[in-house]
C-alpha atoms as a PDB file:
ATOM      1  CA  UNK A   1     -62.791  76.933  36.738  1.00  0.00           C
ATOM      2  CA  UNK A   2     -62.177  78.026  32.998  1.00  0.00           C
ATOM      3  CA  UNK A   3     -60.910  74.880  30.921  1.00  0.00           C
ATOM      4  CA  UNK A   4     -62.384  75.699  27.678  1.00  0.00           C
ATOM      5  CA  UNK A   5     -63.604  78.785  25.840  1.00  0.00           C
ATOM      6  CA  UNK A   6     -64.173  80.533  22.398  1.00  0.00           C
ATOM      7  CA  UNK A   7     -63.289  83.579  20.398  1.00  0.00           C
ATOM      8  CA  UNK A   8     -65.406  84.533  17.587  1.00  0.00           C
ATOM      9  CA  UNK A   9     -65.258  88.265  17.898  1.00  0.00           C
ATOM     10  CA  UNK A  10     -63.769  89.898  14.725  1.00  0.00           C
ATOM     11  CA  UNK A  11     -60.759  91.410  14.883  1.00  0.00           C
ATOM     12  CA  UNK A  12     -62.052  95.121  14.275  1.00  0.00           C
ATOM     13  CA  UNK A  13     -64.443  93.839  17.195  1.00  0.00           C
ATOM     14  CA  UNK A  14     -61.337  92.742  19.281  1.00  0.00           C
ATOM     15  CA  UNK A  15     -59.423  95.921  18.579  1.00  0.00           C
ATOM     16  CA  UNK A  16     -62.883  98.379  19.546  1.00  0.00           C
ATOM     17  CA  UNK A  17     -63.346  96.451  22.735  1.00  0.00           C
ATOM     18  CA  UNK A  18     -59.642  95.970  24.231  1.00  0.00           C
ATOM     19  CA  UNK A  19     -58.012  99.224  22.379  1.00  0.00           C
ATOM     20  CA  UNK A  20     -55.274  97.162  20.600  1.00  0.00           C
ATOM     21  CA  UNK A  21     -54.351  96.199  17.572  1.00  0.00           C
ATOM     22  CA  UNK A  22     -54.834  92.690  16.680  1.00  0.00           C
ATOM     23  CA  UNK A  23     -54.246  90.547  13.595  1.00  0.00           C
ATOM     24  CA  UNK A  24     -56.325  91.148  11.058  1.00  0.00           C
ATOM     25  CA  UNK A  25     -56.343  87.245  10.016  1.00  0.00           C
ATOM     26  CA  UNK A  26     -57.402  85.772  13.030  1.00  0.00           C
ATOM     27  CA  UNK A  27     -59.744  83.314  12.816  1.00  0.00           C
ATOM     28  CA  UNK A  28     -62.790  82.418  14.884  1.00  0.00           C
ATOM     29  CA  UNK A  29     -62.053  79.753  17.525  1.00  0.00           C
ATOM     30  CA  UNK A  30     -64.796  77.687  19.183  1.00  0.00           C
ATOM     31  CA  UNK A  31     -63.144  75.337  21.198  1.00  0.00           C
ATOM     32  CA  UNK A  32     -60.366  77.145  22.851  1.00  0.00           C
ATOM     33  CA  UNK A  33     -58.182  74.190  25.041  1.00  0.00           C
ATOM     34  CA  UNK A  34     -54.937  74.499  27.581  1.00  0.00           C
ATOM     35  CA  UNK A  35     -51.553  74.058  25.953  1.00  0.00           C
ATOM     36  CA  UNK A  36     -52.495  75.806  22.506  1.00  0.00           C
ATOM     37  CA  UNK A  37     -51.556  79.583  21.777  1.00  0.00           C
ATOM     38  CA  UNK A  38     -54.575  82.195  23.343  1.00  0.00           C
ATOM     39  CA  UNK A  39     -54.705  86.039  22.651  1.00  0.00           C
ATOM     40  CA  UNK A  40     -54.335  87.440  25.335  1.00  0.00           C
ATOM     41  CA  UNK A  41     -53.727  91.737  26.049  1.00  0.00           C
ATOM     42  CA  UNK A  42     -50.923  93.383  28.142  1.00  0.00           C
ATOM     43  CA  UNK A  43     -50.065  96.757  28.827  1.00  0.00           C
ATOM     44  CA  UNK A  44     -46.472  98.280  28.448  1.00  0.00           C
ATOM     45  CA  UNK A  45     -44.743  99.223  32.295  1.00  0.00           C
ATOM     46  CA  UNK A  46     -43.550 102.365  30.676  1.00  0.00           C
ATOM     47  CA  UNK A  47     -46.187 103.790  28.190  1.00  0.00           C
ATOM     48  CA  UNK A  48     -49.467 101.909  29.488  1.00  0.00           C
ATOM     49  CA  UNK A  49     -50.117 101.551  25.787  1.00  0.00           C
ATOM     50  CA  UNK A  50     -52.153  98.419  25.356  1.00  0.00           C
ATOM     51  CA  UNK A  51     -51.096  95.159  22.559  1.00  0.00           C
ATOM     52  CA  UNK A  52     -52.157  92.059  21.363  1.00  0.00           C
ATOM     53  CA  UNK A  53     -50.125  89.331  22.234  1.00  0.00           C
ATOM     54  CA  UNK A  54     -50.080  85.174  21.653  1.00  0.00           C
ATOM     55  CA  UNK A  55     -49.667  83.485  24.681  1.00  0.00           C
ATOM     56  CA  UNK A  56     -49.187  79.780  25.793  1.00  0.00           C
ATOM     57  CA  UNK A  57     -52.174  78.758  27.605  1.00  0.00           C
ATOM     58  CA  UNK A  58     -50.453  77.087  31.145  1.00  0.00           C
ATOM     59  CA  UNK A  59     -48.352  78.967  33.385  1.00  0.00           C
ATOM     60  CA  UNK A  60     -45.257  78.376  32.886  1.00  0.00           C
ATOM     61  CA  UNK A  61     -42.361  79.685  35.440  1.00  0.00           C
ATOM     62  CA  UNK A  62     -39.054  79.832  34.307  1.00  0.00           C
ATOM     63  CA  UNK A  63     -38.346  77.212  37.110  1.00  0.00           C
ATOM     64  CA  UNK A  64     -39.843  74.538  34.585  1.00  0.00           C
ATOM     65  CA  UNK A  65     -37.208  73.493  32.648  1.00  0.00           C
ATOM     66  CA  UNK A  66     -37.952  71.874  29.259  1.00  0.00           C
ATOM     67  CA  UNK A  67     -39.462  68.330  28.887  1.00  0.00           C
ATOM     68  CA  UNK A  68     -40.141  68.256  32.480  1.00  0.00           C
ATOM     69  CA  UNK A  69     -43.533  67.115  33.803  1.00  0.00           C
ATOM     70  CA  UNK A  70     -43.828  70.703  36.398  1.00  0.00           C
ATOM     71  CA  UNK A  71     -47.271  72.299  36.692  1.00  0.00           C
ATOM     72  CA  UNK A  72     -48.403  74.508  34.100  1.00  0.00           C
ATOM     73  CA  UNK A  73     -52.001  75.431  35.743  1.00  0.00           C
ATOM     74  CA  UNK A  74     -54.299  76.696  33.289  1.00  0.00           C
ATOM     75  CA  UNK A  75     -56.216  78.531  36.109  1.00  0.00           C
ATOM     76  CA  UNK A  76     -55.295  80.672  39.558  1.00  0.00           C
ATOM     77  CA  UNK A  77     -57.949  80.797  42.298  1.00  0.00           C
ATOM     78  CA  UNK A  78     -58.341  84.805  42.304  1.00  0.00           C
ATOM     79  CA  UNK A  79     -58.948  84.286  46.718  1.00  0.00           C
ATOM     80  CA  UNK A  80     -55.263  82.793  47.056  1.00  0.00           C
ATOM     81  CA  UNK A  81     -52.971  83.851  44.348  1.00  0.00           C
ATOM     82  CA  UNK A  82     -51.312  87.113  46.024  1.00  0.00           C
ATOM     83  CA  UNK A  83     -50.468  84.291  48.691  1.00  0.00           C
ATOM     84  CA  UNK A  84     -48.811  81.483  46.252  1.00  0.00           C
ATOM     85  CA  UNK A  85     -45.414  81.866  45.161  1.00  0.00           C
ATOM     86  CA  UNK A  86     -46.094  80.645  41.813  1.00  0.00           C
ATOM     87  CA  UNK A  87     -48.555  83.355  41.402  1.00  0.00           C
ATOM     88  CA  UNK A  88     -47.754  86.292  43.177  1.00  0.00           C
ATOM     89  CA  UNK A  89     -45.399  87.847  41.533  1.00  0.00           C
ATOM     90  CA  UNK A  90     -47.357  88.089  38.400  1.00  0.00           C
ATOM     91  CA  UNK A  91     -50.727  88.850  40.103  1.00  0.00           C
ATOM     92  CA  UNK A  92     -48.685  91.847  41.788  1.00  0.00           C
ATOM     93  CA  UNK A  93     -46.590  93.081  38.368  1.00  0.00           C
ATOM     94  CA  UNK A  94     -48.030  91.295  35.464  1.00  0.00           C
ATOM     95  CA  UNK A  95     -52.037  91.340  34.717  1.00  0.00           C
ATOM     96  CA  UNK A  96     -53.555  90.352  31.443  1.00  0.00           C
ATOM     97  CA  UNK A  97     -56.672  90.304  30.000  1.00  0.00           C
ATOM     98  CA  UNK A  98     -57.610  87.053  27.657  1.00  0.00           C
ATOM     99  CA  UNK A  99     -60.764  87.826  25.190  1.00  0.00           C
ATOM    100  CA  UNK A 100     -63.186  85.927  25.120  1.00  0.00           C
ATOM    101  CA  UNK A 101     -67.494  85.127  23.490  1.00  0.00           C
ATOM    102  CA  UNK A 102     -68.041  82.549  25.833  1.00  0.00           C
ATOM    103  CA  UNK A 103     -66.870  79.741  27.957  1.00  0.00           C
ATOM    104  CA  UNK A 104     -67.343  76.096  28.460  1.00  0.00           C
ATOM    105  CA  UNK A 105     -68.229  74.110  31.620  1.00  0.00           C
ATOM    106  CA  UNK A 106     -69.416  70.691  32.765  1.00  0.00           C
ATOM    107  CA  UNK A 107     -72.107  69.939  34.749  1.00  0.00           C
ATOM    108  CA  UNK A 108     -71.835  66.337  36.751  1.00  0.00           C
ATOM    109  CA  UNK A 109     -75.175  64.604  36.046  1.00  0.00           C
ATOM    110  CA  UNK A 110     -76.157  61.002  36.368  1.00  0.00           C
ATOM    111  CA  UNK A 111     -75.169  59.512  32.840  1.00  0.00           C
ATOM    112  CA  UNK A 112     -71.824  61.791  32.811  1.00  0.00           C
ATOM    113  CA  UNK A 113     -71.129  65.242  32.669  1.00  0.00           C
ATOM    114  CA  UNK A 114     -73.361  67.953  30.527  1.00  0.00           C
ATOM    115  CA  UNK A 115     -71.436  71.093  28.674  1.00  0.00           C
ATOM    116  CA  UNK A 116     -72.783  74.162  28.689  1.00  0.00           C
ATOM    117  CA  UNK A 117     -72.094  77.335  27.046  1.00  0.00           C
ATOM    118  CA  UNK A 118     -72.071  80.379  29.150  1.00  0.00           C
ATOM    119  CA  UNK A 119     -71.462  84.013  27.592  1.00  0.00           C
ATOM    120  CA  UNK A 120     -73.048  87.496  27.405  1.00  0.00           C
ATOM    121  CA  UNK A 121     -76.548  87.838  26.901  1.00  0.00           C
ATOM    122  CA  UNK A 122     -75.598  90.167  23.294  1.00  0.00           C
ATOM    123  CA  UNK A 123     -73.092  87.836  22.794  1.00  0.00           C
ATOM    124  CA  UNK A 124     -70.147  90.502  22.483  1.00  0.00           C
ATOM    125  CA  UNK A 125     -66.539  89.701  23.382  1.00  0.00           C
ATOM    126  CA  UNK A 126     -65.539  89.747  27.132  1.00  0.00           C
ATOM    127  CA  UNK A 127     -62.326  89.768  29.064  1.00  0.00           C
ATOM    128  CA  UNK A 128     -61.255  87.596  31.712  1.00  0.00           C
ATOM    129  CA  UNK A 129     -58.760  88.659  33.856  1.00  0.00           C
ATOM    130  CA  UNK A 130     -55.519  86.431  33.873  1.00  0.00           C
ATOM    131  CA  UNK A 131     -51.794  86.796  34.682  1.00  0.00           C
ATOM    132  CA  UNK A 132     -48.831  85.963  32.805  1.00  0.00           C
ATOM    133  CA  UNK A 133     -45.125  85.004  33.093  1.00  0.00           C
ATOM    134  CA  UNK A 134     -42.616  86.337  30.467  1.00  0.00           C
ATOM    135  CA  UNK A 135     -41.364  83.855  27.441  1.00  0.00           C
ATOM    136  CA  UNK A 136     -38.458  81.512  28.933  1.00  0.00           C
ATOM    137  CA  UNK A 137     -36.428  77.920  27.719  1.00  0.00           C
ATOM    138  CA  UNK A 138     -39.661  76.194  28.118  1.00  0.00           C
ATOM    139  CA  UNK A 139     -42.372  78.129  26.224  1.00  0.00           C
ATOM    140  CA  UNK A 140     -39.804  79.498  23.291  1.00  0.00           C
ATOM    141  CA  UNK A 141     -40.638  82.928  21.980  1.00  0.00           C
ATOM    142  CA  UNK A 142     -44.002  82.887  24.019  1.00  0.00           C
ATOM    143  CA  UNK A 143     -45.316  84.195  27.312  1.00  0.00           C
ATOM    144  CA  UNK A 144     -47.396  81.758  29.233  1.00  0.00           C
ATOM    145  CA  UNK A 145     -50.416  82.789  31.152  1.00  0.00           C
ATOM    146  CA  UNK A 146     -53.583  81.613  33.670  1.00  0.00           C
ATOM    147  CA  UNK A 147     -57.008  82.591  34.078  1.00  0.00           C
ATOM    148  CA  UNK A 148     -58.017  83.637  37.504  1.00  0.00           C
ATOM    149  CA  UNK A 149     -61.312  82.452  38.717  1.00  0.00           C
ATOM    150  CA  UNK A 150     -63.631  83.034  41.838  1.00  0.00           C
ATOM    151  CA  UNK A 151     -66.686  81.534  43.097  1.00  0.00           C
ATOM    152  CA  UNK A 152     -69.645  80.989  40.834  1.00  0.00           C
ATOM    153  CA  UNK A 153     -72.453  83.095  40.615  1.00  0.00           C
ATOM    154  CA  UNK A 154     -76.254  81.974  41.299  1.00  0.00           C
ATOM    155  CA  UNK A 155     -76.252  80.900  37.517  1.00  0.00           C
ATOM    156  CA  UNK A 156     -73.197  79.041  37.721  1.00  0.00           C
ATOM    157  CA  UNK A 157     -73.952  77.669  41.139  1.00  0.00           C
ATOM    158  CA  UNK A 158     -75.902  74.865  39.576  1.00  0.00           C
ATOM    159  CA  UNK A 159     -73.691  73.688  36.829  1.00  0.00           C
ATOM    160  CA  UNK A 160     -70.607  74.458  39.138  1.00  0.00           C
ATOM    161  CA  UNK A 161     -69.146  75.679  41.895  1.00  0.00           C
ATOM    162  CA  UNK A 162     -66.316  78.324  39.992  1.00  0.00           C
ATOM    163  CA  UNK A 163     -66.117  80.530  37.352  1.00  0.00           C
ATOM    164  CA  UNK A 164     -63.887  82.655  35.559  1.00  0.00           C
ATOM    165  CA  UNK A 165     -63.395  86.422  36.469  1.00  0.00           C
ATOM    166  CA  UNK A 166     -65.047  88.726  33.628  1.00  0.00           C
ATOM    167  CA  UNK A 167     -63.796  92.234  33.744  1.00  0.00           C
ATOM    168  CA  UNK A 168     -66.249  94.789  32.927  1.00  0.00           C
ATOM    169  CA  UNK A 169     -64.918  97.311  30.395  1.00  0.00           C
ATOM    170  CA  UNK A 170     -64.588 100.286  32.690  1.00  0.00           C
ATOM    171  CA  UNK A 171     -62.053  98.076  34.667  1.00  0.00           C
ATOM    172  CA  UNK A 172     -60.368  96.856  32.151  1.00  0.00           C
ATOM    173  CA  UNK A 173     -57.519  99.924  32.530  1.00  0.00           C
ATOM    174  CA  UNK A 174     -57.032  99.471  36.357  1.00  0.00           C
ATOM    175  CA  UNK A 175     -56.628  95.914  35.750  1.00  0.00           C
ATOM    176  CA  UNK A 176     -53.746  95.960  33.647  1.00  0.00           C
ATOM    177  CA  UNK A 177     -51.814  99.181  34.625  1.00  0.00           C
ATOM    178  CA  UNK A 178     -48.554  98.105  36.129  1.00  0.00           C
ATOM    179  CA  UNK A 179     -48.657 100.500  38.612  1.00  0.00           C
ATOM    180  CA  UNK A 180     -51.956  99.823  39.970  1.00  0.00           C
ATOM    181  CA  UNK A 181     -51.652  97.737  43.398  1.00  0.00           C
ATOM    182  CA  UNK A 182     -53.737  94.958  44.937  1.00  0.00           C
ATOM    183  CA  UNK A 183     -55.938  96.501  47.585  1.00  0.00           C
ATOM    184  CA  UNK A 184     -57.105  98.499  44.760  1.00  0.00           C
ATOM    185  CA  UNK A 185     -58.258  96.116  42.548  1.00  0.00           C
ATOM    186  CA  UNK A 186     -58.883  93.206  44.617  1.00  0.00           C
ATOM    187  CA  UNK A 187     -62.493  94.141  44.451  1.00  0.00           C
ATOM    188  CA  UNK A 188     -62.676  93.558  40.763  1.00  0.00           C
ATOM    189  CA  UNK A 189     -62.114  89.604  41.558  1.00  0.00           C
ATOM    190  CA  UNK A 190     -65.442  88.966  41.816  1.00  0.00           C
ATOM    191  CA  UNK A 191     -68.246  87.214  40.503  1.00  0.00           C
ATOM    192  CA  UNK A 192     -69.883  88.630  37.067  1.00  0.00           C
ATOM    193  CA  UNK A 193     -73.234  89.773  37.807  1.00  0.00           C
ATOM    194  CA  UNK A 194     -75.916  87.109  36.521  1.00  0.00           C
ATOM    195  CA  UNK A 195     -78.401  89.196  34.470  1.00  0.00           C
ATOM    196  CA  UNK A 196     -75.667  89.963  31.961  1.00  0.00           C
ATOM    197  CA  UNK A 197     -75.231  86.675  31.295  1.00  0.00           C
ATOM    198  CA  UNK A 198     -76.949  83.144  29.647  1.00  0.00           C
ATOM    199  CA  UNK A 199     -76.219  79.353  30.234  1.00  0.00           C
ATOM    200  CA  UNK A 200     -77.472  76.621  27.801  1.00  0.00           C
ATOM    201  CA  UNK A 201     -76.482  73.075  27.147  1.00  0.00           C
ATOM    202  CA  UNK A 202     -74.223  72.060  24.110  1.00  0.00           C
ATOM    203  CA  UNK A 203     -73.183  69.160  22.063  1.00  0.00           C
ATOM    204  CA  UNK A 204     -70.966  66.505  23.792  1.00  0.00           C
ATOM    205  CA  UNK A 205     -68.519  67.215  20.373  1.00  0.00           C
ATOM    206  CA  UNK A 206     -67.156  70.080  22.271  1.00  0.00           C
ATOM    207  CA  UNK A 207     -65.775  67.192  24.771  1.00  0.00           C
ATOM    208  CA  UNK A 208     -63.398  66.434  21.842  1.00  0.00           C
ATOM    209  CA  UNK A 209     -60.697  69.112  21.099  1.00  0.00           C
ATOM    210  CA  UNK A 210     -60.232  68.325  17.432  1.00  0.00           C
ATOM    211  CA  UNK A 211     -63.593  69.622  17.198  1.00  0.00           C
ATOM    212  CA  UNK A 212     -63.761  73.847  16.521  1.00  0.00           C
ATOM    213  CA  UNK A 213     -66.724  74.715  14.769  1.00  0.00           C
ATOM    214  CA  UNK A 214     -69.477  76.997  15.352  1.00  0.00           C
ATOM    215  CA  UNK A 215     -72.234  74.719  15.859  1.00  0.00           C
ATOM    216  CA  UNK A 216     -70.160  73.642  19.253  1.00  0.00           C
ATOM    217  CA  UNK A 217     -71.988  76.942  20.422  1.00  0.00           C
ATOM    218  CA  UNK A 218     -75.419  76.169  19.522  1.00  0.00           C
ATOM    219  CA  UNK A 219     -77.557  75.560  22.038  1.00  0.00           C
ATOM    220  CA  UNK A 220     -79.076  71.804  22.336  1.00  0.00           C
ATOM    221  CA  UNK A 221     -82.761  71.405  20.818  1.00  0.00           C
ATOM    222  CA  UNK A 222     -84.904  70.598  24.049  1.00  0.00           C
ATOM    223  CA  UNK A 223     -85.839  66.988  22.743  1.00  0.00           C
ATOM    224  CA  UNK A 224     -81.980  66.673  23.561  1.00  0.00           C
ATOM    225  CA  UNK A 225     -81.285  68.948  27.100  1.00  0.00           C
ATOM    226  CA  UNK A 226     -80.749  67.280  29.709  1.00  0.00           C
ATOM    227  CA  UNK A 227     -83.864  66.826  31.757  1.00  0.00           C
ATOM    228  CA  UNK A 228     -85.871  66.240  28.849  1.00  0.00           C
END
């Protein structure tokens, strides 16, 4: 799954990678949690011209009315969403990607749970792929989206069993033309290829969402990793 990420990229960085434009005082985020505003990158149905948009962080249908306690899941398993009503729809019509440096997950030991940092070996901004529903009563002025995931790769695999998709670049215009359909990109739900990528253990201050600083991303000394 994908329950906690960063963005440190720079916005020229942002706008080189994703071909939008994005605002220029965005500040790096390093602890990235559901039910907060995300950037996240659409592409218009008639123009396919790409933009930069704020997003709440839970998918939202408009079926949720305000104040009510209806599920607002963070992630969509990429294997059954064209099958789920709640997700369907928006898999089918309404792709996004959500940039991203790196991601957080926690690994089940015997004293508690370890985070670790995964993210690009170079340690460039990614996309994952995601989905969105348009703003409604419930979100306000904002569209809501989810990040689909798949099964982990063989570096995941020990820290846990799912992941987040990561769109390679070249993809990143199939994914979110409107027009493209799901047998032809159904292939791009997959898991990210290892070798482009690093896992290392973090601080336990990332556990906290308060916390958003860079040193969340450093990796532990090994008098501290677990198994030490």
């Amino acid at each position: 799954m994908c329950g906690r990420y960063t963005l440190s990229a720079t916005p020229a960085r942002i706008n080189t990678q994703f071909s939008v434009t994005v605002d220029p005082e965005q500040t790096p985020r390093y602890n990235i949690s559901p039910g907060t505003n995300v950037l996240m990158v659409v592409s218009d149905t008639q123009s396919n011209a790409r933009r930069g948009e704020a997003a709440y962080w839970g998918f939202t249908p408009a079926w949720v009315k305000p104040g009510s306690s209806g599920p607002r899941p963070i992630n969509a398993r990429s294997e059954t969403a064209a099958s789920k009503s709640m997700f369907k729809s928006a898999l089918a019509r309404r792709r996004c990607i959500v940039p991203a440096n790196g991601f957080y997950e926690w690994q089940k030991q015997e004293h508690g749970k370890q985070p670790w940092l995964i993210r690009l070996r170079d340690g460039d901004v990614f996309g994952f792929a995601g989905i969105y529903e348009p703003a409604n009563d419930t979100t306000g002025d904002r569209p809501s989206c989810a990040i689909l995931t798949t099964s982990a790769n063989p570096l995941m695999h020990p820290i846990h069993q799912r992941m987040p998709v990561i769109l390679s670049p070249e993809d990143y215009s199939d994914w979110l033309a409107p027009a493209s359909e799901l047998p032809d990109i159904e292939h791009l739900l997959r898991p990210y290829q290892t070798d482009d990528l690093i896992a290392y253990p973090v601080s336990t201050r990332v556990n906290n969402t308060r916390n958003d600083s860079p040193e969340l991303t450093q990796q532990l000394p090994d008098a501290e990793a677990p198994g030490r």
